[in-house]
N, C-alpha and C. Protein backbone atom coordinates (compact mmCIF):
# COMPACT_ATOMS: atom_id res chain seq x y z
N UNK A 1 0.85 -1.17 0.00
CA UNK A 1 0.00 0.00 0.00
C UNK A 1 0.90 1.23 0.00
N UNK A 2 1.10 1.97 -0.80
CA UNK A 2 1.53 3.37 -1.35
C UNK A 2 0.90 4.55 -0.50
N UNK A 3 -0.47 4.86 -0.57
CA UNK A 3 -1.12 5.87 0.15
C UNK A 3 -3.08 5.02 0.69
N UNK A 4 -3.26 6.29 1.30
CA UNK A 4 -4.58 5.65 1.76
C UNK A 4 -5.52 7.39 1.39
N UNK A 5 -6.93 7.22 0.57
CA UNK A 5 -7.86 7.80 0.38
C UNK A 5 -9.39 7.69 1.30
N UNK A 6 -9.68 8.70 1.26
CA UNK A 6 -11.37 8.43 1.85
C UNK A 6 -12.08 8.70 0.56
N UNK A 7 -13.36 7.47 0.67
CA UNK A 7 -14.74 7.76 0.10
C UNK A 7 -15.44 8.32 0.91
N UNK A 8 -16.06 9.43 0.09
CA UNK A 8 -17.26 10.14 0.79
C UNK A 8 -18.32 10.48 0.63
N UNK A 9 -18.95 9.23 -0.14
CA UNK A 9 -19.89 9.05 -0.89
C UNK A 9 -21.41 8.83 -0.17
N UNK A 10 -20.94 8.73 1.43
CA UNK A 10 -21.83 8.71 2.42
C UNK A 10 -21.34 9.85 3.47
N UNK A 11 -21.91 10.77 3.53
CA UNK A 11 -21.02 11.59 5.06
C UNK A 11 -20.93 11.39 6.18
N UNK A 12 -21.70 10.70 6.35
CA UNK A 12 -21.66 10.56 8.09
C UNK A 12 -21.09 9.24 8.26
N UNK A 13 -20.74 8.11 7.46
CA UNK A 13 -19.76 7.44 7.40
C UNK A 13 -18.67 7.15 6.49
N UNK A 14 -17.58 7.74 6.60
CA UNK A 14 -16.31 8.27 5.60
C UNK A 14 -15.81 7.09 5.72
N UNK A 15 -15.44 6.60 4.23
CA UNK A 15 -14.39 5.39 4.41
C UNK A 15 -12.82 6.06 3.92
N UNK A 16 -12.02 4.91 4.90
CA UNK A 16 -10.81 4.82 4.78
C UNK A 16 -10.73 3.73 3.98
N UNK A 17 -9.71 4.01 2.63
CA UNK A 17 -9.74 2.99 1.78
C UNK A 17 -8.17 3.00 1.51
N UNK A 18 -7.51 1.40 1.12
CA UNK A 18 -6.58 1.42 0.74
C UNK A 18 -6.06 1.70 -0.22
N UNK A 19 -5.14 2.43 -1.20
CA UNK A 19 -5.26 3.72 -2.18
C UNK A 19 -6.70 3.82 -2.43
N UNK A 20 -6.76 3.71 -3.80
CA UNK A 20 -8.31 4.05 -4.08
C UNK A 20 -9.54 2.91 -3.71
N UNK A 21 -9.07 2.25 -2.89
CA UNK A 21 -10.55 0.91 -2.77
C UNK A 21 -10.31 0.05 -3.83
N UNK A 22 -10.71 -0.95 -3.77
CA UNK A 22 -11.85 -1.24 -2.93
C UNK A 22 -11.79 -1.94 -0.95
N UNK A 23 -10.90 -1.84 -0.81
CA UNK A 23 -10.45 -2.27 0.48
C UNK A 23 -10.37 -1.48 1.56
N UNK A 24 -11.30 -1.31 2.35
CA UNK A 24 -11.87 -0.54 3.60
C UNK A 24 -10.77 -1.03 4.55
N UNK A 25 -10.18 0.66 5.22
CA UNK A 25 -9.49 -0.35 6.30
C UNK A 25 -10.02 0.81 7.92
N UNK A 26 -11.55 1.15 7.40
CA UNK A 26 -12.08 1.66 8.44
C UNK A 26 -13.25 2.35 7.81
N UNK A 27 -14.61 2.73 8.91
CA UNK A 27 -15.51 4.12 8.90
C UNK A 27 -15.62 4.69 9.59
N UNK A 28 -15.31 5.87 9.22
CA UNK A 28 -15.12 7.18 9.98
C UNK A 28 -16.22 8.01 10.17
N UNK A 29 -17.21 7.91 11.14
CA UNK A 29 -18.13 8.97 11.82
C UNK A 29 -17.62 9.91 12.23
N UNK A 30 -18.59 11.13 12.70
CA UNK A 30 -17.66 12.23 13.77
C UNK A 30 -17.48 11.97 14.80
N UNK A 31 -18.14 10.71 15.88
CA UNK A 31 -17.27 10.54 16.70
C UNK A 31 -17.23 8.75 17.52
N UNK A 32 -16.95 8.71 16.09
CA UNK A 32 -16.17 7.05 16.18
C UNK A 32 -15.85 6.26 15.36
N UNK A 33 -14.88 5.20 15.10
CA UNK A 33 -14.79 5.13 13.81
C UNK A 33 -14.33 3.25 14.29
N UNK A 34 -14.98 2.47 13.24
CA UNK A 34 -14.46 0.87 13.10
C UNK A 34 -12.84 0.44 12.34
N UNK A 35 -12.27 0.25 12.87
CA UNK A 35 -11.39 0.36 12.41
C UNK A 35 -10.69 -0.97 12.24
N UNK A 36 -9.94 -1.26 10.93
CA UNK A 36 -9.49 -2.93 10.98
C UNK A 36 -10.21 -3.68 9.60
N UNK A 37 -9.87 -4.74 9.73
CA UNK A 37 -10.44 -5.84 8.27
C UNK A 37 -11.75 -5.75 8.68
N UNK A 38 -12.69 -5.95 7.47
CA UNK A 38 -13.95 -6.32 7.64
C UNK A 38 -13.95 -7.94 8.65
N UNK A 39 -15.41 -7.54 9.62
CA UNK A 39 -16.13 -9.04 10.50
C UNK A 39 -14.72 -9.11 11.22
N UNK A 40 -13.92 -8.24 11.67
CA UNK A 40 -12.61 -8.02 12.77
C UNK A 40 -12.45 -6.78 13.28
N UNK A 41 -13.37 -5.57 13.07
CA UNK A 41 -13.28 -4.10 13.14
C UNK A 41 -13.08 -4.33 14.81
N UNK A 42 -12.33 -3.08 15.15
CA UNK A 42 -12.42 -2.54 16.89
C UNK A 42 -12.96 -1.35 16.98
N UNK A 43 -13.87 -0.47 17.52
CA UNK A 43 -14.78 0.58 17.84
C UNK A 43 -13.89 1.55 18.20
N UNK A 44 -13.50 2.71 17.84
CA UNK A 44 -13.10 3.79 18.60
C UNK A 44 -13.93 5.20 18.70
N UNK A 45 -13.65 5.74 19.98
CA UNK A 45 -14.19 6.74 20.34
C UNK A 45 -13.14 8.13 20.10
N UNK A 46 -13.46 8.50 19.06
CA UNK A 46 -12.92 10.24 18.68
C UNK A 46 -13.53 11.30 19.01
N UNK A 47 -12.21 12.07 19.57
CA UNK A 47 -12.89 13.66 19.81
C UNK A 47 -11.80 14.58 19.31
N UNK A 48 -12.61 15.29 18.29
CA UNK A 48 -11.28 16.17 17.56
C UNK A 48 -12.05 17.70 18.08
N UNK A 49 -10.98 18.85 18.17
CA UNK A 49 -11.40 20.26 18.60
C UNK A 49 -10.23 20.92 17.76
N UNK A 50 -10.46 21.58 16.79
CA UNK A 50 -9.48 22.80 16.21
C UNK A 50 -8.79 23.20 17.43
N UNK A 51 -9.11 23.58 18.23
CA UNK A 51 -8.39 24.43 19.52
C UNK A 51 -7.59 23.18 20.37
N UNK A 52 -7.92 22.05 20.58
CA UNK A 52 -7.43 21.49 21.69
C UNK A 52 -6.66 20.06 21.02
N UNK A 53 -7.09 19.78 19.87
CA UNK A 53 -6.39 18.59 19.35
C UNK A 53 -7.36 17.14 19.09
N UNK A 54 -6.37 16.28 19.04
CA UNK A 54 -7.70 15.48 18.90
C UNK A 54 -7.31 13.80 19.85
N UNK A 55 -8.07 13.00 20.23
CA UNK A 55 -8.00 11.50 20.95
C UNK A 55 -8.98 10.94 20.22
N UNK A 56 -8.20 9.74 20.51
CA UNK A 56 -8.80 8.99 19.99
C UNK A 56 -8.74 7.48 21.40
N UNK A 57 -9.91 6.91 21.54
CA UNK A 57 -10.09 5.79 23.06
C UNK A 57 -10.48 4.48 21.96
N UNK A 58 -9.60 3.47 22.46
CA UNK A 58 -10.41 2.46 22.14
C UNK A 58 -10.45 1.46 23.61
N UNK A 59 -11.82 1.09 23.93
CA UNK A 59 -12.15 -0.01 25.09
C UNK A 59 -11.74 0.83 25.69
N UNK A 60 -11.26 2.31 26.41
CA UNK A 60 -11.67 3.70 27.55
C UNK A 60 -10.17 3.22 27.06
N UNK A 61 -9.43 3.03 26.69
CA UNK A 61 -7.67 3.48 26.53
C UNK A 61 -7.26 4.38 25.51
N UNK A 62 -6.75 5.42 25.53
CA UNK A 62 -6.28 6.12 24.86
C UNK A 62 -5.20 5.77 23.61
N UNK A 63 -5.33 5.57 22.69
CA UNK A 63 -4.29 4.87 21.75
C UNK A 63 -3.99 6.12 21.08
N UNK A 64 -4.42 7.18 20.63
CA UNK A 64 -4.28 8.36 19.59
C UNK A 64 -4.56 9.66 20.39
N UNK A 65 -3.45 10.38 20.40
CA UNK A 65 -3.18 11.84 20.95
C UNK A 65 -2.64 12.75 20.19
N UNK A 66 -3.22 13.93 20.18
CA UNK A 66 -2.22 14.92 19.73
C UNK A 66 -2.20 16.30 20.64
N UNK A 67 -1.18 16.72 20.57
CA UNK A 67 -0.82 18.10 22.53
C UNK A 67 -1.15 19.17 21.38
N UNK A 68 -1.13 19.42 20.41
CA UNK A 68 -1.49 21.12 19.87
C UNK A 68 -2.40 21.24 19.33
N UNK A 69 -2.95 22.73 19.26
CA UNK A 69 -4.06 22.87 18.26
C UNK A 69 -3.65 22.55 16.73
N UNK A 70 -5.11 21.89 16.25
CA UNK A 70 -4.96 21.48 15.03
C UNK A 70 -5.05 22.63 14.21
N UNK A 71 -6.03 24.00 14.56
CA UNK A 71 -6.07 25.34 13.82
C UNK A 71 -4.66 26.18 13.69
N UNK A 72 -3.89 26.15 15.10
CA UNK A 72 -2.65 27.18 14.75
C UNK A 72 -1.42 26.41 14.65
N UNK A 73 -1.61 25.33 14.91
CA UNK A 73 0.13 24.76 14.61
C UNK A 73 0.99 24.48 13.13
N UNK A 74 1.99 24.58 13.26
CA UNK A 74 2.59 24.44 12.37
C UNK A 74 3.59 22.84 12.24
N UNK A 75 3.46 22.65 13.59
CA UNK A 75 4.23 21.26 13.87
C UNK A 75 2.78 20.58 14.76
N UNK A 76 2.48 18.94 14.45
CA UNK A 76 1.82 18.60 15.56
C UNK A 76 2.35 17.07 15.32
N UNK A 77 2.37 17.24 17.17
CA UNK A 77 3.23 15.93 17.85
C UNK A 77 1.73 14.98 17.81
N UNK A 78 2.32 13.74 17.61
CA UNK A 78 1.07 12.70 16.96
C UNK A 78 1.41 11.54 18.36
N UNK A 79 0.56 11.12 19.18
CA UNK A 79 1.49 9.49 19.48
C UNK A 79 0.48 9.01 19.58
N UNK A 80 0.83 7.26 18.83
CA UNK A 80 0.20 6.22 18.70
C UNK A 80 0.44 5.17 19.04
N UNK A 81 -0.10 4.92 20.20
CA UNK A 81 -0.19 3.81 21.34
C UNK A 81 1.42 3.78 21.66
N UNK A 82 1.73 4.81 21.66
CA UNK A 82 3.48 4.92 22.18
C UNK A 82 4.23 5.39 21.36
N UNK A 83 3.94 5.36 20.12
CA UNK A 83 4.75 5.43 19.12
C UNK A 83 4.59 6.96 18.30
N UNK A 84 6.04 7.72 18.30
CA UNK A 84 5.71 9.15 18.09
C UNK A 84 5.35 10.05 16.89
N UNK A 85 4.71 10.32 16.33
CA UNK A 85 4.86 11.34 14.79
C UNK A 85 4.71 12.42 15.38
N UNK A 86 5.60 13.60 13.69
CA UNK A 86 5.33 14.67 14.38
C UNK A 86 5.01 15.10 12.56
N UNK A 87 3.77 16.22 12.37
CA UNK A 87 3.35 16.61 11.36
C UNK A 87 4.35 17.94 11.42
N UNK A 88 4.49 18.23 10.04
CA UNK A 88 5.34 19.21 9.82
C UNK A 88 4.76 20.26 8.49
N UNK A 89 4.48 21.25 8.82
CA UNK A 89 3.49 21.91 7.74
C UNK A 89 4.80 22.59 6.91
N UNK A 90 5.41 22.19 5.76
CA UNK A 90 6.22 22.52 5.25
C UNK A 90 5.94 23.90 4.50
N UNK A 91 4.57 23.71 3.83
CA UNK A 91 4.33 25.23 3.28
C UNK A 91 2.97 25.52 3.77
N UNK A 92 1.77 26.24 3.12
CA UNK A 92 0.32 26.89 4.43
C UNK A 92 -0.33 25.38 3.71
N UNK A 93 -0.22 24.97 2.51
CA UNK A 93 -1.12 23.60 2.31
C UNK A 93 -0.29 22.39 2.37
N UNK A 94 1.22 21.91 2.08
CA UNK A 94 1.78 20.71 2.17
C UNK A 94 2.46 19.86 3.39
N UNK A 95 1.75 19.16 3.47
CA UNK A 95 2.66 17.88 5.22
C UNK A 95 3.55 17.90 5.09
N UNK A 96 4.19 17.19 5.85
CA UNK A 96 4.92 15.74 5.95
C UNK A 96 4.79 15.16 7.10
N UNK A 97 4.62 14.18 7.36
CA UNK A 97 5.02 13.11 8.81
C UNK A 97 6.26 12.59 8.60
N UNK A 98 6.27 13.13 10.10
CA UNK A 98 7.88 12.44 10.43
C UNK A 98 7.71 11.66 11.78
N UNK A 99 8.55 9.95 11.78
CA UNK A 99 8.48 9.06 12.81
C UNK A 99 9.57 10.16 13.68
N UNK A 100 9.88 9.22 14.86
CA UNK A 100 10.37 9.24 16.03
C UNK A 100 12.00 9.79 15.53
N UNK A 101 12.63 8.90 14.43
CA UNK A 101 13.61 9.14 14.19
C UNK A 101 14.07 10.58 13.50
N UNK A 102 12.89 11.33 12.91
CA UNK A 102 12.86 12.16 12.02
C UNK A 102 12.85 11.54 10.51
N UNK A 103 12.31 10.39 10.06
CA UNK A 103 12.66 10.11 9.46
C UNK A 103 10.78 9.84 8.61
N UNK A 104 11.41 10.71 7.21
CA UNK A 104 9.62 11.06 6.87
C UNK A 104 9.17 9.72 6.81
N UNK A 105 7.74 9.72 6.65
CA UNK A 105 6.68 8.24 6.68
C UNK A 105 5.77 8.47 5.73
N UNK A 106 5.61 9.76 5.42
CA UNK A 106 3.99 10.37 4.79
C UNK A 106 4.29 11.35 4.50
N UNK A 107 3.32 12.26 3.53
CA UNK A 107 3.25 13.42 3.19
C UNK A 107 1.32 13.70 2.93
N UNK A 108 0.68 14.89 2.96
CA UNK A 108 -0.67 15.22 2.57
C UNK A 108 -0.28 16.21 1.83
N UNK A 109 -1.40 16.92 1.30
CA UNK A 109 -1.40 18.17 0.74
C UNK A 109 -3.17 18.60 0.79
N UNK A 110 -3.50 20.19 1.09
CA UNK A 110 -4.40 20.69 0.89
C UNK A 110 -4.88 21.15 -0.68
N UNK A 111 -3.99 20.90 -1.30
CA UNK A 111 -3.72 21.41 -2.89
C UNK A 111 -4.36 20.21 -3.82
N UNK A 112 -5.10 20.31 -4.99
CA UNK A 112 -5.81 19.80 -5.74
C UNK A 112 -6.92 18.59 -5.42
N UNK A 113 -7.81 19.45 -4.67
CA UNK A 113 -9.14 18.42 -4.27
C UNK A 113 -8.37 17.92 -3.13
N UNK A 114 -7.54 18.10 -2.25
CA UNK A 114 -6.54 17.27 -0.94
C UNK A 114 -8.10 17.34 0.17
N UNK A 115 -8.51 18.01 0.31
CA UNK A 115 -9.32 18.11 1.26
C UNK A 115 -10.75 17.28 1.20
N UNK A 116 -11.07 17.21 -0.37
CA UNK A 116 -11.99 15.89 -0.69
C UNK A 116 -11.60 14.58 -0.41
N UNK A 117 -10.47 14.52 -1.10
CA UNK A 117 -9.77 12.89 -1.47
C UNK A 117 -9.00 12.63 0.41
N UNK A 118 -8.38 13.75 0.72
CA UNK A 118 -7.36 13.91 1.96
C UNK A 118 -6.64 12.20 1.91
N UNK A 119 -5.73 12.45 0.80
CA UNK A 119 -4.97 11.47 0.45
C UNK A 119 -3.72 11.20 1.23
N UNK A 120 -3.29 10.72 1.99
CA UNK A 120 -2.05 10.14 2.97
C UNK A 120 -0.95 9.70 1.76
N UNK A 121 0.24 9.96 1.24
CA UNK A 121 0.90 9.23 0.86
C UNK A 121 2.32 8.70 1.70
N UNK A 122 2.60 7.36 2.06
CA UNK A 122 3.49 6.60 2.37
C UNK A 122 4.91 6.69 1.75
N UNK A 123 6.00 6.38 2.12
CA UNK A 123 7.10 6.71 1.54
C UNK A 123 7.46 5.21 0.74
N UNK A 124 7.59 5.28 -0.35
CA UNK A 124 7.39 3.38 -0.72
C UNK A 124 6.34 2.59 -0.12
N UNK A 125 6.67 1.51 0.16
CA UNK A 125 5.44 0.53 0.66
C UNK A 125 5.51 1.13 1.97
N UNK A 126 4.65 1.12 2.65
CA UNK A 126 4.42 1.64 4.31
C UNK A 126 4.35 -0.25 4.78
N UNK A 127 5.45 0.49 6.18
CA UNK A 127 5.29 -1.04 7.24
C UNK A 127 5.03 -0.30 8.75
N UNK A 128 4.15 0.45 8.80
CA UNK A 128 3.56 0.88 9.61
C UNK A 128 2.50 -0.36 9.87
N UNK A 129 2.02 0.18 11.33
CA UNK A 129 0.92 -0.99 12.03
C UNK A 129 0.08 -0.18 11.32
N UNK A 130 -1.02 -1.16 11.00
CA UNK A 130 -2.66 -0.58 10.76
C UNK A 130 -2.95 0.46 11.76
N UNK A 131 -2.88 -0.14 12.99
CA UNK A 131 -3.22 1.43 13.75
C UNK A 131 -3.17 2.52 13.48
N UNK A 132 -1.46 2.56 13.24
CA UNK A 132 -0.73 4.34 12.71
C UNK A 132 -1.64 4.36 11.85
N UNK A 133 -1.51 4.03 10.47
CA UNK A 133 -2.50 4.17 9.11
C UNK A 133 -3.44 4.67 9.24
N UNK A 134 -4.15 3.85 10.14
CA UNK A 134 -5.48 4.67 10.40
C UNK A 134 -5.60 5.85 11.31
N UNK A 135 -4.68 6.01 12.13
CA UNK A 135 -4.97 6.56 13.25
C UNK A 135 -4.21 7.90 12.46
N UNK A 136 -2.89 8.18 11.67
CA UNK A 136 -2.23 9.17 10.85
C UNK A 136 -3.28 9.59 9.90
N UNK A 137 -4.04 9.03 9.24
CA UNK A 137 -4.94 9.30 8.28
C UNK A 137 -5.85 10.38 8.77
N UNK A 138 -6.71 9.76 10.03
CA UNK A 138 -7.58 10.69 11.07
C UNK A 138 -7.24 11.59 11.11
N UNK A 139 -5.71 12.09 11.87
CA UNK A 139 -5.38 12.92 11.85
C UNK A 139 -4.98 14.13 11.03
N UNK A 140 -4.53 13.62 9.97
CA UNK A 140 -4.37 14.62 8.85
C UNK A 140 -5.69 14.65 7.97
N UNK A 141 -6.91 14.44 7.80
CA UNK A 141 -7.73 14.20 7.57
C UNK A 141 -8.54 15.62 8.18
N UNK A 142 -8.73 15.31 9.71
CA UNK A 142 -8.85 16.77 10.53
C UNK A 142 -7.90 17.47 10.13
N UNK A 143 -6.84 17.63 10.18
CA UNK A 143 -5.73 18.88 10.31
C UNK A 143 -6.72 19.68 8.96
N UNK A 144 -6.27 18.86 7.81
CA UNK A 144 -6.96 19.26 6.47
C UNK A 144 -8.70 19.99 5.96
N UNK A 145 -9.48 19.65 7.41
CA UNK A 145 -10.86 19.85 7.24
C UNK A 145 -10.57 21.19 8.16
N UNK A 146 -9.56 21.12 9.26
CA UNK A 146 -9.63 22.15 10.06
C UNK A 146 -8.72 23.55 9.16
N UNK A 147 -8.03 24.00 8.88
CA UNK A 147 -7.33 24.70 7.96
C UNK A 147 -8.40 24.69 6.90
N UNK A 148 -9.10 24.31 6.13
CA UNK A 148 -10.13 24.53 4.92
C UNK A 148 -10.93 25.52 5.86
N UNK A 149 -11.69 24.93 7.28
CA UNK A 149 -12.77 25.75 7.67
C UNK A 149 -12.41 27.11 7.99
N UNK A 150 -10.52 27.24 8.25
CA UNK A 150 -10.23 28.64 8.52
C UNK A 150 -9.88 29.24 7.38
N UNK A 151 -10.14 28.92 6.22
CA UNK A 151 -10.04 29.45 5.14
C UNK A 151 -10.92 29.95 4.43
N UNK A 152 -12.15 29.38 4.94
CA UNK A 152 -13.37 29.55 4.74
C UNK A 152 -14.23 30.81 5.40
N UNK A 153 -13.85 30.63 6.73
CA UNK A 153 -14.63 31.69 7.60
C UNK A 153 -13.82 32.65 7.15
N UNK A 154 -12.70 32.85 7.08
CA UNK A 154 -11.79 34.01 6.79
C UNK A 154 -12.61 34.82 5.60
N UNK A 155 -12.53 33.72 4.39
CA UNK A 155 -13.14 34.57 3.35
C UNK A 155 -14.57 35.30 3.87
N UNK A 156 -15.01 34.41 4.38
CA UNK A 156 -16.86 34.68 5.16
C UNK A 156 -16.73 36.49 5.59
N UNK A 157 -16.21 36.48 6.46
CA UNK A 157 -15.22 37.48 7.35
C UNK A 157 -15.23 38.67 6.38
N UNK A 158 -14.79 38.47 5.35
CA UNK A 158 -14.35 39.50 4.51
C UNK A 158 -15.00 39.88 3.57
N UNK A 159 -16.16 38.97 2.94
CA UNK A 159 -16.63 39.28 1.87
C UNK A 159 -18.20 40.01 2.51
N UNK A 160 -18.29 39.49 4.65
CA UNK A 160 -19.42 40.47 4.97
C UNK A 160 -18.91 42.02 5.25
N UNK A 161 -17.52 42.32 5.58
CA UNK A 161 -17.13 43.14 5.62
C UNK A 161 -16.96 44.14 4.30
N UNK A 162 -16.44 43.43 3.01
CA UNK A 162 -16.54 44.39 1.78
C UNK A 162 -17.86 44.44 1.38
N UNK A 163 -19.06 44.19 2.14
CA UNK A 163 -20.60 44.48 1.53
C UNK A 163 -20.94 45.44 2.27
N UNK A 164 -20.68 45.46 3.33
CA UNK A 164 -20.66 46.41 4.37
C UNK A 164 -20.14 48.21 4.20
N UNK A 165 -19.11 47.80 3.26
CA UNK A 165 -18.55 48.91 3.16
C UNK A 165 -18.92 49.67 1.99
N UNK A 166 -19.49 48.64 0.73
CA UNK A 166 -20.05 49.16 -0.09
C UNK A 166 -21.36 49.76 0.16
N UNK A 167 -22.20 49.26 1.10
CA UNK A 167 -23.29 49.81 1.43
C UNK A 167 -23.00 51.24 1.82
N UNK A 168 -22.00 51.85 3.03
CA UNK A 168 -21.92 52.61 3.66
C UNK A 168 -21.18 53.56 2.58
N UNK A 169 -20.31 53.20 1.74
CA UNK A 169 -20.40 54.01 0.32
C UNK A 169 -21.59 54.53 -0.26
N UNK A 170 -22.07 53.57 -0.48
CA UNK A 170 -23.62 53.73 -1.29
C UNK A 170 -24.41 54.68 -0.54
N UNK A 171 -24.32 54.98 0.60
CA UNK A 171 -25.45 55.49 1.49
C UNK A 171 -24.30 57.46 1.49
N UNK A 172 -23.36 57.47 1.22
CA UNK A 172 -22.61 58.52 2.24
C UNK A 172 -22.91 59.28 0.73
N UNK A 173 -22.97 58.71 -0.78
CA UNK A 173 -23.33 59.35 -2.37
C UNK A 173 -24.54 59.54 -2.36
């Protein structure tokens, strides 16, 4: 496996697929997701916050953490069930993950549909545990939905503000 894609052809349950599918290696609700081979899935409980980061519990144990906000960071420390990543926002839309060693694993990008597809790519074949996979995916998955929504309100922000001003033009002629 090269990279991992979501279908989102259902919203309220997002699949994690291995490159493009047909091979589910999870569904992703907003706040929980099956994760694993089909008729072998394990249940997890997610809570992601732009401001505070995101966990992930499976059976009340914590397997997936991240310590920074997903809205302002530029670096975010990842650990999975012990094991450390750290995201590295190389430019305002392109990743990278880097393991423990510094040594890259992955890359995303916000750039061409990234935020539809929110495509994970692996460095050669990935020998990461399924966990990471899934649990790295999640995460940059949010990072990617969270950065779109501040890109979004921003414009929001601005385009009520330049109506605003045209009005108060309009009104002062």
């Amino acid at each position: 496996m090269h990279y991992v894609s979501w279908d989102r052809s259902d919203k309220d349950n997002l699949k994690l697929l291995a490159e493009a599918g047909p091979e589910v290696l999870g569904v992703f609700t907003a706040d929980t997701a099956e994760v694993g081979p089909e008729g072998d899935r394990e249940t997890w409980n997610l809570v992601a916050s732009p401001e505070s980061g995101a966990v992930a519990e499976r059976a009340g144990v914590e397997i997936v953490r991240t310590r920074d906000s997903l809205r302002r960071a530029k670096t975010l420390d990842v650990d999975v069930e012990g094991r450390s990543y750290r995201l590295v926002a190389e430019t305002a839309k392109n990743w990278i993950i880097d393991d423990a060693a510094g040594q890259k694993v992955a890359q995303f990008s916000q750039d061409h549909n990234g935020v539809r597809k929110a495509i994970l790519e692996f460095e050669g074949d990935t020998d990461l545990q399924p966990t990471d996979v899934a649990a790295l995916a999640w995460i940059s998955r949010e990072v990617l939905e969270t950065k779109k929504m501040l890109n979004s309100n921003a414009l929001i922000a601005f385009l009520v503000f330049l109506s605003l001003f045209v009005v108060v033009v309009a009104l002062i002629q």
